[in-house]
Protein backbone atom coordinates (compact mmCIF):
# COMPACT_ATOMS: atom_id res chain seq x y z
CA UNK A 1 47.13 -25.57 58.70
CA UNK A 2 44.84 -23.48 60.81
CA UNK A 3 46.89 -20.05 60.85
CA UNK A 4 47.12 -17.78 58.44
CA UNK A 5 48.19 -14.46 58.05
CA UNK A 6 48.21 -11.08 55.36
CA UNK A 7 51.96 -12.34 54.46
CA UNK A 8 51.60 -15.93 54.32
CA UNK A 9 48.34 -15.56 52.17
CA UNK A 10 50.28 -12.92 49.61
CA UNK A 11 53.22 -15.43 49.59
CA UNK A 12 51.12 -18.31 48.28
CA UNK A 13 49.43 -15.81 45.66
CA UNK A 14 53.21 -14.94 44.58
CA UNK A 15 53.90 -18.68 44.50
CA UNK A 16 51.03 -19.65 42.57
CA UNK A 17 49.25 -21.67 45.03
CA UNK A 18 46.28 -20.45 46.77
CA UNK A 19 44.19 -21.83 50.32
CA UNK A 20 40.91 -23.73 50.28
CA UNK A 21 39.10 -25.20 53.07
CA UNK A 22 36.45 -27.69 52.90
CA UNK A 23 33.69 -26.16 54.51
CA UNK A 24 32.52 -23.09 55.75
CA UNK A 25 32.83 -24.53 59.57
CA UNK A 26 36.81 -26.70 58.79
CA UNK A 27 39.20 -24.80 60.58
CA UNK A 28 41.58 -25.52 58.78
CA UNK A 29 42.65 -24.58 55.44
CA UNK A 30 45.19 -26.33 52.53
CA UNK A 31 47.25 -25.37 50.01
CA UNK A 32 45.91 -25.74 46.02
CA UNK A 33 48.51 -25.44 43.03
CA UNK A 34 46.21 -26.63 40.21
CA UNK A 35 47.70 -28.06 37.21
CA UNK A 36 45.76 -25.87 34.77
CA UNK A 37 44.96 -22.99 35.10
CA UNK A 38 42.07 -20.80 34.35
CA UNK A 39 42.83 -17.35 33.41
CA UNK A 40 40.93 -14.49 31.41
CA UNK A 41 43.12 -13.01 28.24
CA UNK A 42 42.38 -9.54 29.60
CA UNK A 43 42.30 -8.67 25.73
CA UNK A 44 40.14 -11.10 24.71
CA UNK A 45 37.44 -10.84 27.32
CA UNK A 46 34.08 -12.10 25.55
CA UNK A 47 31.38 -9.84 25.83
CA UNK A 48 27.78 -10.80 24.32
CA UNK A 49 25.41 -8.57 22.71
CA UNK A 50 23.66 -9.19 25.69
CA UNK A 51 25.64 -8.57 28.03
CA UNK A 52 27.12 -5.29 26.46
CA UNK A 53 23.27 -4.49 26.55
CA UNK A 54 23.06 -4.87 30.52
CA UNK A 55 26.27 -3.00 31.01
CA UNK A 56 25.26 -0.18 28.87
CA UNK A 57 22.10 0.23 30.18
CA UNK A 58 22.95 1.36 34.08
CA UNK A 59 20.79 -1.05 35.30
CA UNK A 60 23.65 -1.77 38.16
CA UNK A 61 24.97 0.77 40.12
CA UNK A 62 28.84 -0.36 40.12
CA UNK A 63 31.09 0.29 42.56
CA UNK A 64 34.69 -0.45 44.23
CA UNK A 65 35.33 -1.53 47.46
CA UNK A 66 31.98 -0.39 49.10
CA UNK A 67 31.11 -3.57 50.56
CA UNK A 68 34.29 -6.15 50.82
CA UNK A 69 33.16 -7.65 53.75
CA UNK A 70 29.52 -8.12 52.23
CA UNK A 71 30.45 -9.54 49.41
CA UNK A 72 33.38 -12.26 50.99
CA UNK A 73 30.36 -13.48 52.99
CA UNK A 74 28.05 -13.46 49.99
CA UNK A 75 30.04 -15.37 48.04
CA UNK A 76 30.73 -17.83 51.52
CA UNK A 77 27.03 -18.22 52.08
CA UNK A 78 26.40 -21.50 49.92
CA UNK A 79 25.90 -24.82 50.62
CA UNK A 80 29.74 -25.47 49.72
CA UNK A 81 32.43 -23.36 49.98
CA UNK A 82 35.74 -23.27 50.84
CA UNK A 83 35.73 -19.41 52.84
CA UNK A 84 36.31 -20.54 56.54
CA UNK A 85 36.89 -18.28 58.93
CA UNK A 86 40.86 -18.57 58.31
CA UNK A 87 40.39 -17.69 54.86
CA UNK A 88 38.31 -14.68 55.59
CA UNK A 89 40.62 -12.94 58.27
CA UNK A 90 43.33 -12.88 56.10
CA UNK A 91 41.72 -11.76 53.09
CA UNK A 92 40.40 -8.66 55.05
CA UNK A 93 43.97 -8.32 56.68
CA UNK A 94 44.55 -8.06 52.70
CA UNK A 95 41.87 -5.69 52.21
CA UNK A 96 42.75 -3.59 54.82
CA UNK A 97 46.26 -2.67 53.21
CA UNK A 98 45.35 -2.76 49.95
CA UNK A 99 45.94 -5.70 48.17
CA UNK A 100 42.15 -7.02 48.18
CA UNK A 101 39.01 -5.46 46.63
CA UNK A 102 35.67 -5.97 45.14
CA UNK A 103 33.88 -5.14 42.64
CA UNK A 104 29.93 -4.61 43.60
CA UNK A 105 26.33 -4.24 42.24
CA UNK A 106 23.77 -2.56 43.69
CA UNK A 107 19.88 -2.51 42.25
CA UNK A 108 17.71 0.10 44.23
CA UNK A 109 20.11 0.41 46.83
CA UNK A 110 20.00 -3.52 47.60
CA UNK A 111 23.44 -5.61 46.72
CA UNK A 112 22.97 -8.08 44.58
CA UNK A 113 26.36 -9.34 43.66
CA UNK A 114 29.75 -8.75 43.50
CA UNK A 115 32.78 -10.18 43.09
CA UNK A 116 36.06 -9.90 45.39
CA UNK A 117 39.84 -10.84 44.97
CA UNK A 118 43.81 -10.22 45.35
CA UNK A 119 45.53 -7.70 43.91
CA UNK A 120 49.89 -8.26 43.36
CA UNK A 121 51.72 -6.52 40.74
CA UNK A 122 50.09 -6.91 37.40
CA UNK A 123 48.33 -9.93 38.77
CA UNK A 124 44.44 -9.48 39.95
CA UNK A 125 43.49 -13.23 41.56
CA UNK A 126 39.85 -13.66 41.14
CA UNK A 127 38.79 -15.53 44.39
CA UNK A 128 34.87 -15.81 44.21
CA UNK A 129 31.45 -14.10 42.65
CA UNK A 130 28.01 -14.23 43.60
CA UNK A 131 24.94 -13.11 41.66
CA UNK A 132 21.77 -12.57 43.17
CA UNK A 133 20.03 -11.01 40.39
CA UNK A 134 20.54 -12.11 36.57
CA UNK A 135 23.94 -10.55 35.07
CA UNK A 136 24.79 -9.05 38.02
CA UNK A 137 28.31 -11.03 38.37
CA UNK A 138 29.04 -11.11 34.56
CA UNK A 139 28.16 -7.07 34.79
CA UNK A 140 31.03 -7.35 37.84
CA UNK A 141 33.36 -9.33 36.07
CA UNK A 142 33.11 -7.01 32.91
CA UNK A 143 33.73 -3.32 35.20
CA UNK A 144 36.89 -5.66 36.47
CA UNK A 145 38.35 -6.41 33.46
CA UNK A 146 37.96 -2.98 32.27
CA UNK A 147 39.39 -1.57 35.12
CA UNK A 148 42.48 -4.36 35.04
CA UNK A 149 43.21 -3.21 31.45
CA UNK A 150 42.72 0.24 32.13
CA UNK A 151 45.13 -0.17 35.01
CA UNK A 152 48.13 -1.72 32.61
CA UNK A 153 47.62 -5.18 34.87
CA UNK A 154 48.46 -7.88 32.45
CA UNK A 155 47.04 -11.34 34.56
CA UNK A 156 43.65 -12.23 35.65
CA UNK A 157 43.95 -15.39 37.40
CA UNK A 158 40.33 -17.44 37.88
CA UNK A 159 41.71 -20.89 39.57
CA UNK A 160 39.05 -23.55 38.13
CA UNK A 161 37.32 -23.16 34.47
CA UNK A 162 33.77 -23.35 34.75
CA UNK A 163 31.35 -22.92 32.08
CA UNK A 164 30.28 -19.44 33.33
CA UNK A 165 34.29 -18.53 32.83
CA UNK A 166 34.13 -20.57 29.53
CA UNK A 167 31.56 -18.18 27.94
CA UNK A 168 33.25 -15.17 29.04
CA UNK A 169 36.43 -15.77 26.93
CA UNK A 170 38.18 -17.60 29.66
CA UNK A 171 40.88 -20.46 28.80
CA UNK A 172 43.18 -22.86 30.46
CA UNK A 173 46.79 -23.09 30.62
CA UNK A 174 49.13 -25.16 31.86
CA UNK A 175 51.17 -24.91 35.33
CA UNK A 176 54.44 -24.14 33.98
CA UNK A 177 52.73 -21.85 31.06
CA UNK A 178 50.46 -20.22 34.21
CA UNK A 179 54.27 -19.68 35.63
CA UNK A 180 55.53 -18.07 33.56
CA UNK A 181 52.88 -15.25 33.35
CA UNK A 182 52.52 -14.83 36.90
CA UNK A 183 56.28 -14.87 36.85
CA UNK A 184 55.86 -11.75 34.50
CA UNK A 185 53.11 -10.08 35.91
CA UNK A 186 54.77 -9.74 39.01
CA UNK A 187 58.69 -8.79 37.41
CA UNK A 188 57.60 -6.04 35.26
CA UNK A 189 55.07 -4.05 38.14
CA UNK A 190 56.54 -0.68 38.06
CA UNK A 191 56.62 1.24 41.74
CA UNK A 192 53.40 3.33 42.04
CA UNK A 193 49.77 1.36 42.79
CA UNK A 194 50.94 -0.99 45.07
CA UNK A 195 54.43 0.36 46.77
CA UNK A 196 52.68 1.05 49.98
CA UNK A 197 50.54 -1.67 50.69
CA UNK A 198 53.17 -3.80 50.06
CA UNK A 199 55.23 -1.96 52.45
CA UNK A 200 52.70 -2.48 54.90
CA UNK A 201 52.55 -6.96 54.16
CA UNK A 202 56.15 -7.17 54.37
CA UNK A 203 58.54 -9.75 53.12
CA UNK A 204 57.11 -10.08 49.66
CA UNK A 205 58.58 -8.28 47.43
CA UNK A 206 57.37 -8.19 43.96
CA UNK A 207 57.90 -4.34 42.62
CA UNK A 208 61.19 -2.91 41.45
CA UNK A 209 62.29 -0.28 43.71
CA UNK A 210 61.46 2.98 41.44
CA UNK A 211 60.57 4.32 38.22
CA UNK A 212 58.50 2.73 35.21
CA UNK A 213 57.95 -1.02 34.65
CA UNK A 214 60.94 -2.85 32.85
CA UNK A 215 57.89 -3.33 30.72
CA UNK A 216 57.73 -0.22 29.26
CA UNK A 217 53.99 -0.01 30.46
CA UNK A 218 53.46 2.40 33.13
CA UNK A 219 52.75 0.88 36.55
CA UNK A 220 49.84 -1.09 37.60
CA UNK A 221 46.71 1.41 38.93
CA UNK A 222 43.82 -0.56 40.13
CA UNK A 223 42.04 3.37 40.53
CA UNK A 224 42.96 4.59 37.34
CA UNK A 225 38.71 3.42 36.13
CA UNK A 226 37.90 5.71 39.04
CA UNK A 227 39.78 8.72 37.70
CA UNK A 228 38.30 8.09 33.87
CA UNK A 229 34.94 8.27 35.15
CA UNK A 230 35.25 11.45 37.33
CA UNK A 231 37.03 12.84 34.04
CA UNK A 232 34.05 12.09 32.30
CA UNK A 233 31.55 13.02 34.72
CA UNK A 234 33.22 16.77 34.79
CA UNK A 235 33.58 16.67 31.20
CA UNK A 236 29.86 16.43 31.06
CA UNK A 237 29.03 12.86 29.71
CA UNK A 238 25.93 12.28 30.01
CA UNK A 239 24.12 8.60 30.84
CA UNK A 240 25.38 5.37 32.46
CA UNK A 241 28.87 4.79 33.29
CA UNK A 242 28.32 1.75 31.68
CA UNK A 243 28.32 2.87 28.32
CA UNK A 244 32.31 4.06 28.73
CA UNK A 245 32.53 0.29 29.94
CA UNK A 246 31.17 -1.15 26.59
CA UNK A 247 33.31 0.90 24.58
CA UNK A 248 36.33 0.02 26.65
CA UNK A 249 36.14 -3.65 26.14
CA UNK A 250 34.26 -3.24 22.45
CA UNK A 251 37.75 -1.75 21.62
CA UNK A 252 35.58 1.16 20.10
CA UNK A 253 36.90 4.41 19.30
CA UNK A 254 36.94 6.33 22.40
CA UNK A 255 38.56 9.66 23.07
CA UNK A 256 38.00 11.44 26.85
CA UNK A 257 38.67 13.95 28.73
CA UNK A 258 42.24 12.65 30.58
CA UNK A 259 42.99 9.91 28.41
CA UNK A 260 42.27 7.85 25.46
CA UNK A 261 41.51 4.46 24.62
CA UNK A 262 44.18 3.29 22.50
CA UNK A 263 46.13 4.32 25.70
CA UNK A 264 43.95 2.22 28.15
CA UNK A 265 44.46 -0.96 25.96
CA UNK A 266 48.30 -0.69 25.58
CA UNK A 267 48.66 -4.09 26.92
């Protein structure tokens, strides 16, 4: 296949299938429905003592969304990958309505990694992650699952296990058990989040047409991090952002200004 559009891509996310191509230069791409699955238990997300140490400690300058385009071609610019030129048109055509983001890290102004993927329902699809200082994608990965739980999303989706997923708490599952939370992630997405971006790829429809989530959760946010942090920052907290991260995914007692934590973690 060498066309591929917005609608077609968020289809195959919906499906549970997802497009590779075999080099950077292939122009064309295939279809991928492994059959396990890698996936990060947003509630058990493993986070070291050293790792909690780098988040904490601000070295990173975190942001959302600052740089997709950087970081799609960062994480293409290896020796293999399977971003062609197919693959990155519609993932921006994703980005540009809403339903792709990243996650990056800056150090002295400089990016040095990131992370990027698709956002549907309660599902965030983790496509790719490059690190071009040490921690820098782990300290990505850990803002992202804080925001995801934050956000009431109930899926992160990682395709392949490697061992770098391994030692963040990541585990497999198998294609009918991967299914069936997809299946879930997507039927119990209330209206708000994601109601106009997927107005704007139409022909996948994935949210119930008002109100809260047959969940009982509220509906997905993918900004709700954003507004904790500005609470916080008018509040008056003091030091790195990154300490709120550590005590959002310690499951530490946390109490702020808009919400609280037991609230965040309702999933």
């Amino acid at each position: 296949m060498t066309g591929l559009d917005p609608r077609m891509l968020l289809r195959g996310y919906a499906a549970g299938i997802f497009p590779m191509a075999d080099s950077r230069e292939a122009g064309d791409i295939f279809w991928v429905e492994p059959r396990s699955r890698a996936i990060i238990p947003l509630e058990s997300f493993h986070m070291s003592r050293s790792l909690a140490k780098r988040v904490r400690s601000g070295r990173f300058t975190v942001t959302r969304d600052r740089a997709f385009h950087e970081v799609l071609l960062a994480c293409a610019d290896r020796e293999e990958t399977w971003i062609n030129a197919v693959i990155e048109r519609a993932t921006l055509g994703l980005h540009a309505v809403g339903h792709a983001h990243s996650i990056e890290c800056w150090h002295d102004g400089e990016l040095v990694g990131g992370l990027y993927g698709v956002k549907l329902g309660r599902a965030f699809f983790g496509e790719s992650m490059f690190s071009r200082m040490a921690d820098a994608s782990k300290v990505a990965l850990a803002w992202l699952v804080a925001r995801l739980r934050i956000g009431h999303f109930t899926l992160l989706d990682c395709q392949f296990m490697t061992g770098h997923l391994s030692s963040l708490g990541a585990t497999t599952v198998s294609r009918d058990n991967y299914a069936g939370l997809l299946g879930g992630a997507l039927s119990s997405a209330g209206s708000s989040g994601s109601a106009g971006a997927g107005a704007a790829v139409s022909g996948v429809a994935v949210l119930p047409a008002s109100g809260e989530a047959e969940s009982g959760l509220p509906a997905p946010d993918f900004e709700a991090l954003d507004r904790l942090l500005e609470a916080e920052v008018a509040a008056g907290a003091s030091g790195p952002a990154g300490q709120l991260i550590a005590q959002l995914l310690g499951h530490t007692s946390y109490t702020g200004s808009s919400t609280t934590l037991s609230e965040g973690l309702s999933l």
